[in-house]
Protein backbone atom coordinates (compact mmCIF):
# COMPACT_ATOMS: atom_id res chain seq x y z
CA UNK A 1 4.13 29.68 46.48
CA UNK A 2 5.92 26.59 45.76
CA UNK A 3 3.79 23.67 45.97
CA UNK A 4 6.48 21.02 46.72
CA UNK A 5 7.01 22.92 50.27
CA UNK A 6 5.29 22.04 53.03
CA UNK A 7 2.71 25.01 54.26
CA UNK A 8 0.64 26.02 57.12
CA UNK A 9 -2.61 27.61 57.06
CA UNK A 10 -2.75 28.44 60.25
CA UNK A 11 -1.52 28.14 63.86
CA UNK A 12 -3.99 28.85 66.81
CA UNK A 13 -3.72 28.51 70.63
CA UNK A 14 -7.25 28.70 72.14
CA UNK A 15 -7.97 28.58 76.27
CA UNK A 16 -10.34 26.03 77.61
CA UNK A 17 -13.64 28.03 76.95
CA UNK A 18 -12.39 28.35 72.76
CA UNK A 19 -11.17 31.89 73.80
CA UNK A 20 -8.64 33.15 70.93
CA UNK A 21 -4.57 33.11 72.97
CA UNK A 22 -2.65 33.71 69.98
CA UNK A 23 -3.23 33.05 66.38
CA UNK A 24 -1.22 33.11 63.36
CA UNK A 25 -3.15 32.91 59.78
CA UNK A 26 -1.47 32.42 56.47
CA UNK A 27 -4.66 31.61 54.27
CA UNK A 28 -6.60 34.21 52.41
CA UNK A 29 -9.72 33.09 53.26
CA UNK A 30 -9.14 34.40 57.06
CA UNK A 31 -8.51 37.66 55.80
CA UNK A 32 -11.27 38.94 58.47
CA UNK A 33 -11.34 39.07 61.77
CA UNK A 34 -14.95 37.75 61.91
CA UNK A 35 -13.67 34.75 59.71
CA UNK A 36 -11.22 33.67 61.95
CA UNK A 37 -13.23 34.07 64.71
CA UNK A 38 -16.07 32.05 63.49
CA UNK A 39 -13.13 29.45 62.23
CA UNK A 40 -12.13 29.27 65.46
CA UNK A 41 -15.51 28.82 67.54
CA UNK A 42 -16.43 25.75 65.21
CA UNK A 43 -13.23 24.59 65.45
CA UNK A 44 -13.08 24.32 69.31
CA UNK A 45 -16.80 23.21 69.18
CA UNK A 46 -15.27 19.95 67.23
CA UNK A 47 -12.71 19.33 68.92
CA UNK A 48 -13.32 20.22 72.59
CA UNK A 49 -14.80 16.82 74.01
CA UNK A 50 -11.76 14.69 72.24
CA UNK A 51 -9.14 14.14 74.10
CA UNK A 52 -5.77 14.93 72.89
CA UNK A 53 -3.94 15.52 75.63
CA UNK A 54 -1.73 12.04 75.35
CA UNK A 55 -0.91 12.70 71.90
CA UNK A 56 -2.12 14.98 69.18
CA UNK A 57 -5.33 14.32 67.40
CA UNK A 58 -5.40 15.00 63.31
CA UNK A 59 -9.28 15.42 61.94
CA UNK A 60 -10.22 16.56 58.77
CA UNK A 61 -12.45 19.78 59.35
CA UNK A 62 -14.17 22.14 56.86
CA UNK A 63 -11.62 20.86 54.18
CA UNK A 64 -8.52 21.69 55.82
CA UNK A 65 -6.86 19.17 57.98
CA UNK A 66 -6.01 19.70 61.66
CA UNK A 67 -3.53 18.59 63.77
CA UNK A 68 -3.98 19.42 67.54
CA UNK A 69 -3.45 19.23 71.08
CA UNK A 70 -4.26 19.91 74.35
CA UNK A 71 -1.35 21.33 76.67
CA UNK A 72 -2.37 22.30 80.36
CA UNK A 73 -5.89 24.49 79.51
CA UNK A 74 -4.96 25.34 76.00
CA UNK A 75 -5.34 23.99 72.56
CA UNK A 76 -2.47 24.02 70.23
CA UNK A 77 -3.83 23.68 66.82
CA UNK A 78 -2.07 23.38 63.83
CA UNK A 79 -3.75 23.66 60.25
CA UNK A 80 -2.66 23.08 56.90
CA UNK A 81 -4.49 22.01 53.24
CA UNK A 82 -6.04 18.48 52.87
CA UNK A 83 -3.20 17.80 50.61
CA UNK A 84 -0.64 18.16 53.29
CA UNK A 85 1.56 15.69 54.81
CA UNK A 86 -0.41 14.64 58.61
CA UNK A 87 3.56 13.99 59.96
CA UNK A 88 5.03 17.08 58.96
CA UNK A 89 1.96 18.91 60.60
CA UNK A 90 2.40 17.08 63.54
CA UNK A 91 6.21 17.90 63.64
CA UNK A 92 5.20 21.92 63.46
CA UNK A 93 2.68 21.14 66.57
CA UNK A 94 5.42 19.41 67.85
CA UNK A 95 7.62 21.69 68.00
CA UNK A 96 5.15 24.09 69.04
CA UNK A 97 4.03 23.00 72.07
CA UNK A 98 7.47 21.36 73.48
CA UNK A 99 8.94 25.11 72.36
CA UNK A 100 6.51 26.46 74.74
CA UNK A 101 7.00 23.83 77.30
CA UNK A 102 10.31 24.08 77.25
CA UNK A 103 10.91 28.13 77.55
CA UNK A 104 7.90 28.44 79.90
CA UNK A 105 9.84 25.71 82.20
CA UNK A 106 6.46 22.94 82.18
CA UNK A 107 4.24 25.50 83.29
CA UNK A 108 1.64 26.38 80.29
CA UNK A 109 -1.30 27.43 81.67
CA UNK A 110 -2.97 30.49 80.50
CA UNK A 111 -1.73 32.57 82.62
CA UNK A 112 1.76 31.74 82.26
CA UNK A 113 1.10 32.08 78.48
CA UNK A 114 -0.49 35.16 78.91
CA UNK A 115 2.39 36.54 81.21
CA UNK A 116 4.98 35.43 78.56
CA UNK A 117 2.81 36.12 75.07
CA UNK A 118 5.92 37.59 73.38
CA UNK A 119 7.65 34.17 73.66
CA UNK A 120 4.44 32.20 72.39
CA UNK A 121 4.45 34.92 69.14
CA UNK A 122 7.86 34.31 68.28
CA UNK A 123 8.16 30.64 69.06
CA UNK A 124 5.45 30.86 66.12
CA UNK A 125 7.41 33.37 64.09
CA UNK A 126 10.23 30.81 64.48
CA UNK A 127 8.25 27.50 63.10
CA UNK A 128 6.54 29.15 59.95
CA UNK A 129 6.75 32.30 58.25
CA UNK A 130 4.14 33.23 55.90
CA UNK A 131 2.87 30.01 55.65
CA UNK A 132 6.09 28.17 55.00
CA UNK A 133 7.57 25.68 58.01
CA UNK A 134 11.02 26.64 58.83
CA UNK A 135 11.90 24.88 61.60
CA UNK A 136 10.40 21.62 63.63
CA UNK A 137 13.42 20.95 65.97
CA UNK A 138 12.11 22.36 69.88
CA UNK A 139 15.06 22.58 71.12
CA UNK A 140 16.83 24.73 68.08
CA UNK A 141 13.10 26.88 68.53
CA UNK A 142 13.44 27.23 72.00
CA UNK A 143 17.31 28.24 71.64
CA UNK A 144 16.72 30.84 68.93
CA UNK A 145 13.53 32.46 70.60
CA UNK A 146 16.24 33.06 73.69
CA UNK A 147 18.76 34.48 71.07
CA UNK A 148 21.15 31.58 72.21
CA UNK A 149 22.58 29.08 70.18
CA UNK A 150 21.55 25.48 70.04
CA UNK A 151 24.19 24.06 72.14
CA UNK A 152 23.49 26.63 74.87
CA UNK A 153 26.08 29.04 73.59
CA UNK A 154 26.03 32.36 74.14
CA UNK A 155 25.52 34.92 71.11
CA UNK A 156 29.13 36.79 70.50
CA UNK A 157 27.83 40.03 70.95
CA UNK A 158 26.48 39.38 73.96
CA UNK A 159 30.28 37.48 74.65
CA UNK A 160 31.58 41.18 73.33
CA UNK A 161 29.61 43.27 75.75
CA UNK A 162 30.39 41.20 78.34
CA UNK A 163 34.15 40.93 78.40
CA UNK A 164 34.15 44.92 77.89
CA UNK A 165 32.18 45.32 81.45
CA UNK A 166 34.44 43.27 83.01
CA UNK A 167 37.66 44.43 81.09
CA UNK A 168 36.01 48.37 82.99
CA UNK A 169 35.34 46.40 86.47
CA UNK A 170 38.53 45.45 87.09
């Protein structure tokens, strides 16, 4: 992998009680489930009596650095190398958790997250792939998850589809 790009190790979402949400890992050394799951426990152990739900919190943890914050009863967490760049971190949890916002209309809770897991997956799909950032703009995020464009326009096959079902309506 190029070195000049910016990367990701990982992105995790974790309830209030360190419970895994969603998770996206791009590092080898989370091959295992265990891994990640012991990752994650000492993870929220460190970072659950901050508070980071004003604006994001970036630690240094276990020789990664970590960029994070809390949204409603969740923890967005963003990880990348201790080499990386804290602001462009903070731009992919950025545009993380106002992605979310946005297409869950203000309401992330885990429930609502829960309910609506196959946005949160490809909001993340959207921001990185394999480890690479792609995207940091919310609203361009939000707009692609939806399959619309980023001035609200509609896709032209869906335009297609619809002016044949009215052309046979009328």
């Amino acid at each position: 992998m190029d070195t000049t790009c910016p990367t990701v190790r990982s992105l995790v979402v974790l309830d209030s009680e360190g419970r895994r949400i969603a998770v996206k890992y791009f590092a080898p050394e989370w091959a295992t489930v265990s891994s990640q799951a012991n990752f994650e426990k000492s993870l929220f152990a460190k970072t659950s009596r901050t508070n980071a739900r004003g604006e994001a919190e970036i630690i240094m943890f276990d020789d990664y650095l970590v960029v994070y914050k809390c949204l409603g009863d969740l923890m967005f967490y963003v990880t990348g190398s201790l080499s990386e760049n804290e602001l462009i971190l903070y731009s992919a949890l950025q545009a993380f958790y106002e992605a979310t916002s946005t297409l869950l209309r203000q309401q992330v809770d885990k429930k609502t997250v829960l309910e609506n897991l196959d946005l949160l997956l490809l909001v993340m799909d959207e921001i990185v792939d394999g480890g690479l950032i792609l995207e940091t703009d919310p609203q361009t995020v939000a707009a692609r998850v939806t399959m619309r464009g980023a001035d609200g326009e509609v896709p032209i096959t869906e335009q297609v589809g619809t002016d044949l079902r009215r052309a046979f309506h009328t």
